[in-house]
N, C-alpha and C. Protein backbone atom coordinates (compact mmCIF):
# COMPACT_ATOMS: atom_id res chain seq x y z
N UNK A 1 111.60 73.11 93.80
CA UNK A 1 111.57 74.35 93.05
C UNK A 1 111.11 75.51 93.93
N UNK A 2 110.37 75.47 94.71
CA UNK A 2 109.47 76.24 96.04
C UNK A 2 110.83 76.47 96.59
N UNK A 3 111.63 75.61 97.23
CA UNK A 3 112.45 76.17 97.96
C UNK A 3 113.74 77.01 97.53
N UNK A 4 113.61 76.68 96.31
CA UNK A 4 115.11 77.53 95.26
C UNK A 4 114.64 79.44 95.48
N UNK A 5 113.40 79.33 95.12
CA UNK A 5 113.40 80.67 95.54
C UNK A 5 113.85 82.08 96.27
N UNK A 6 113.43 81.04 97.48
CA UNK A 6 114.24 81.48 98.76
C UNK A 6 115.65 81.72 98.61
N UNK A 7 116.26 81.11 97.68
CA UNK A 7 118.01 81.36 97.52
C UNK A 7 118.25 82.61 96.42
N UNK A 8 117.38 82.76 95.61
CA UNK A 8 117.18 83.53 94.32
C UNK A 8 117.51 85.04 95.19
N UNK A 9 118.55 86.05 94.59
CA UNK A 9 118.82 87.08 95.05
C UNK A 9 117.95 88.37 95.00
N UNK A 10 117.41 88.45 93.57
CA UNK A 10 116.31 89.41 93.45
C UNK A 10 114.64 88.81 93.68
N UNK A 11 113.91 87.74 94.15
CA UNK A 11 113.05 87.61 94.29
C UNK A 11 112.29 87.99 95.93
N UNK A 12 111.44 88.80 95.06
CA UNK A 12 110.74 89.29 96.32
C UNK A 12 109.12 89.15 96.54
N UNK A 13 108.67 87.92 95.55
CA UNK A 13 107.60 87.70 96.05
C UNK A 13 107.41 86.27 94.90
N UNK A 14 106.56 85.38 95.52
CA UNK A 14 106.08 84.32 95.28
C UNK A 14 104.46 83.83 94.50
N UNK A 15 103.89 83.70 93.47
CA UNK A 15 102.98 83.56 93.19
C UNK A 15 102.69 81.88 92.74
N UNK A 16 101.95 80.79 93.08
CA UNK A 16 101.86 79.44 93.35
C UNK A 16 100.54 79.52 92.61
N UNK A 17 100.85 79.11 91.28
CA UNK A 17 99.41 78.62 90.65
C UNK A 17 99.15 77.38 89.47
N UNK A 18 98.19 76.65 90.62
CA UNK A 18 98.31 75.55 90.23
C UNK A 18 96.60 74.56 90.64
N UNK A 19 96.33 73.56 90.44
CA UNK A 19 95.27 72.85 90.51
C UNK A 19 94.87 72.32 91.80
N UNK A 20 96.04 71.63 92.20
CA UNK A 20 95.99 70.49 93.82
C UNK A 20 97.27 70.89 94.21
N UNK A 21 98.00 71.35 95.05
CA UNK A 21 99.00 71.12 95.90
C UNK A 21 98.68 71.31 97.25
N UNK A 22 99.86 70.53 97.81
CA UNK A 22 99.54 70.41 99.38
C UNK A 22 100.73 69.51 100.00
N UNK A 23 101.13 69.07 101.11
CA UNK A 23 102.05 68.11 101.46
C UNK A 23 103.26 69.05 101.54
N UNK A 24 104.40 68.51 100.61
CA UNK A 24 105.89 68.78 101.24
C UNK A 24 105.90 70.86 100.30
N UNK A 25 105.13 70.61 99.36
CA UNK A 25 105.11 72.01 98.49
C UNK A 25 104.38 72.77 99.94
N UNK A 26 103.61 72.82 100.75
CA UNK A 26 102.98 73.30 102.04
C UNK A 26 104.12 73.91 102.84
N UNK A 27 104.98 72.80 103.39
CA UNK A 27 106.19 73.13 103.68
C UNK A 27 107.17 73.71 103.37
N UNK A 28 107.47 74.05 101.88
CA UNK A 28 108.06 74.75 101.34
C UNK A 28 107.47 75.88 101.04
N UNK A 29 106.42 76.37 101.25
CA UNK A 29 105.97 77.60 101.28
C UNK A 29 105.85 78.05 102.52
N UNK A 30 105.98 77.50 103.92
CA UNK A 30 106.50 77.96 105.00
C UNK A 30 108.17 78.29 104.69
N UNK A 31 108.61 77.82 104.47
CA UNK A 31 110.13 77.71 104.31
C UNK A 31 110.65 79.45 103.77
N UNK A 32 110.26 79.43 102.51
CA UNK A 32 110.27 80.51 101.73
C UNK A 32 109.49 81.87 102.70
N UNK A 33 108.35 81.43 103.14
CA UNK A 33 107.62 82.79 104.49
C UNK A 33 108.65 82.90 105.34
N UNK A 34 109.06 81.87 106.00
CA UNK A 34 110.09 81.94 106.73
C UNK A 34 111.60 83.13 106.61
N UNK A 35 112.22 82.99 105.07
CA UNK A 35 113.17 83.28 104.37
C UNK A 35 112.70 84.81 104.05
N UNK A 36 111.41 85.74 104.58
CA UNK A 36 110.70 86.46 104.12
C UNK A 36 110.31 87.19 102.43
N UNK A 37 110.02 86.02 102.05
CA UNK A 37 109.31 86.48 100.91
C UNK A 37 108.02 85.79 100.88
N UNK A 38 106.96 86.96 100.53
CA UNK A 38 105.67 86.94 100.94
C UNK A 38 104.74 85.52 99.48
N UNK A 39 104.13 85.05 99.98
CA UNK A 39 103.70 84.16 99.03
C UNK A 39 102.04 84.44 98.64
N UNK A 40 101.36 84.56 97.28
CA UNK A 40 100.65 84.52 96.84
C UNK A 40 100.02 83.35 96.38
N UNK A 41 98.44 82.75 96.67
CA UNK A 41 98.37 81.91 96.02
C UNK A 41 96.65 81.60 95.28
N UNK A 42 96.66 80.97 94.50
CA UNK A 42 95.41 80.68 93.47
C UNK A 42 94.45 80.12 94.83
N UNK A 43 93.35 80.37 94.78
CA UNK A 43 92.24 79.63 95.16
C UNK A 43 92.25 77.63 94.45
N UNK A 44 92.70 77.11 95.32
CA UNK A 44 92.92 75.47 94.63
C UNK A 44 92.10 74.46 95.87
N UNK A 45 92.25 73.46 95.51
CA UNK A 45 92.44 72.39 96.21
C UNK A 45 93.71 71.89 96.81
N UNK A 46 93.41 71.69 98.00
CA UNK A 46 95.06 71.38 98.92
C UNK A 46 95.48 72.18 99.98
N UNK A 47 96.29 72.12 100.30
CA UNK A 47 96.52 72.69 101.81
C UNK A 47 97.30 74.36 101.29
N UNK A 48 97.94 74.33 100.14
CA UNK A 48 98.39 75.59 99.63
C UNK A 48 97.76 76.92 100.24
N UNK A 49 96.62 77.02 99.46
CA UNK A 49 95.77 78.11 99.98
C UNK A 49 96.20 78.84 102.01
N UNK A 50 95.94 77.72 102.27
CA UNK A 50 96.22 77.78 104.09
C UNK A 50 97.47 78.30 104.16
N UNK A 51 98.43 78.02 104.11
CA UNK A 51 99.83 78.45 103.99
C UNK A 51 100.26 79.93 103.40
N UNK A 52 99.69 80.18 102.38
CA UNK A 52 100.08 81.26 101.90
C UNK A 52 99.66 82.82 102.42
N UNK A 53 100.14 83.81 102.35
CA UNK A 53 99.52 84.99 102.61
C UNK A 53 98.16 85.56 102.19
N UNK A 54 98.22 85.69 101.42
CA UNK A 54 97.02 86.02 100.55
C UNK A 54 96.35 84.97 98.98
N UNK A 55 95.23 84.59 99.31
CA UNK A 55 94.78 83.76 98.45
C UNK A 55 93.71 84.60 97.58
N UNK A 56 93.89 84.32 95.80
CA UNK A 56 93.29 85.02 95.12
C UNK A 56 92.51 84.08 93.88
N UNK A 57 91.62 84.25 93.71
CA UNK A 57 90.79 83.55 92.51
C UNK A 57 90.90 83.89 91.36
N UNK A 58 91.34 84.78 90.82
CA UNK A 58 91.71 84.89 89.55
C UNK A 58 93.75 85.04 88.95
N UNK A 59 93.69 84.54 88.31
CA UNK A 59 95.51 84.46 88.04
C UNK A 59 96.13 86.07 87.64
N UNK A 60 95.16 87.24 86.86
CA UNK A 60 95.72 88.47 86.44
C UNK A 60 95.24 89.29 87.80
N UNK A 61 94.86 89.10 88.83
CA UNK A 61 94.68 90.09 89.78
C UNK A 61 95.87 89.32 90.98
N UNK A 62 96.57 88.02 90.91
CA UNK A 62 97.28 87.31 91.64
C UNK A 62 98.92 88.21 90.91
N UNK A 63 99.16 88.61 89.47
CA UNK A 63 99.87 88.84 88.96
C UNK A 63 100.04 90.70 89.47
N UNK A 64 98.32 91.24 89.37
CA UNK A 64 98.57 92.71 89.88
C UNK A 64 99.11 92.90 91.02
N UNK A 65 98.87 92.13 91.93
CA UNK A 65 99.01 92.28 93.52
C UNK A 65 100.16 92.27 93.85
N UNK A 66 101.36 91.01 92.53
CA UNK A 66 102.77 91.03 92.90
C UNK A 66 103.48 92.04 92.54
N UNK A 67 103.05 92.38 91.40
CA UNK A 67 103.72 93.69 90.85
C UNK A 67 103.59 94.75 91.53
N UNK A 68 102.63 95.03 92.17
CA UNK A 68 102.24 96.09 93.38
C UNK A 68 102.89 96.21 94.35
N UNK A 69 103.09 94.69 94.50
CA UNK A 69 103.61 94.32 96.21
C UNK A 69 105.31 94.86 95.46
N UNK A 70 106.05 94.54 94.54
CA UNK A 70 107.27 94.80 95.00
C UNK A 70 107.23 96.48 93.78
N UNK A 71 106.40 96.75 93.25
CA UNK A 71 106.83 98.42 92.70
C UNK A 71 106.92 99.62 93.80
N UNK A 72 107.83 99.99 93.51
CA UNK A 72 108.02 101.55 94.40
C UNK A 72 107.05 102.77 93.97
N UNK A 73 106.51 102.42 92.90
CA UNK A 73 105.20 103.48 92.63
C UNK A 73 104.15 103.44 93.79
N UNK A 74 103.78 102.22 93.52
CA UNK A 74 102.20 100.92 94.09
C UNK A 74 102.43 101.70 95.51
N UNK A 75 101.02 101.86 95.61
CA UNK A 75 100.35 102.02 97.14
C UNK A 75 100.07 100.49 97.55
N UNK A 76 100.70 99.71 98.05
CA UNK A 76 100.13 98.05 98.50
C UNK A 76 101.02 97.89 99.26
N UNK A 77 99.97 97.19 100.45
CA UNK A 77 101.19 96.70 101.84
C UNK A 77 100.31 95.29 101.90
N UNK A 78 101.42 93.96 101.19
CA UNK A 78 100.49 92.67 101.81
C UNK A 78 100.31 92.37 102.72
N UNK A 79 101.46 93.13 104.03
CA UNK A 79 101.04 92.88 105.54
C UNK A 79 99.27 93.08 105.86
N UNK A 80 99.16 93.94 104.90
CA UNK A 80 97.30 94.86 105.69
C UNK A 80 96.44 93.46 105.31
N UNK A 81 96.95 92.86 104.39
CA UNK A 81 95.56 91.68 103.62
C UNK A 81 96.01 90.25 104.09
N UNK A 82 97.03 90.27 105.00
CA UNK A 82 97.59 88.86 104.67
C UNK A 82 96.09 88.28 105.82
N UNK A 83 96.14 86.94 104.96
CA UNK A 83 95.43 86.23 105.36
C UNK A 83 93.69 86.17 104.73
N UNK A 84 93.92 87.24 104.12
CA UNK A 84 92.73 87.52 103.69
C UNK A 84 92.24 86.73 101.75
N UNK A 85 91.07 86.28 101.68
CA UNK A 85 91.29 85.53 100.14
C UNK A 85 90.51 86.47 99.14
N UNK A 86 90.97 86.94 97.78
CA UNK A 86 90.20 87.45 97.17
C UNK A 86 89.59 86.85 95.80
């Protein structure tokens, strides 16, 4: 499902929230970075977190950040935070 994304014509950003992932879903969130669409993800258990651009602890500020990231209003560049967890 991670990797369908990447094929999806209007998707321009990724949000991954979930409990434990890690393993081949890891890989598929390289895959999709790769394909450049930027990935968001929950503070979890698993290798997820590592992989993704920006890691966030709450699910409605993981939801603001995407809407930001792709509105043409929004002042937000995830390049400035990537890597960074909030």
């Amino acid at each position: 499902a991670v990797d369908a994304v990447a094929r999806l014509p209007r998707a321009a950003i990724l949000v991954m929230a979930g409990s434990l992932m890690g393993g081949e879903i890891s890989q598929a969130v390289d895959r999709v970075k790769e394909a450049g669409i930027p990935v968001i993800a929950l503070k979890m258990a698993g290798s997820v977190p590592d992989h993704a651009d920006m890691v966030v602890t709450d699910p409605i500020q993981a939801g603001v950040f995407a809407v930001m990231h792709v509105s043409s209003k929004a002042v937000f560049d995830i390049t400035r935070v990537r890597g960074r967890e909030f």
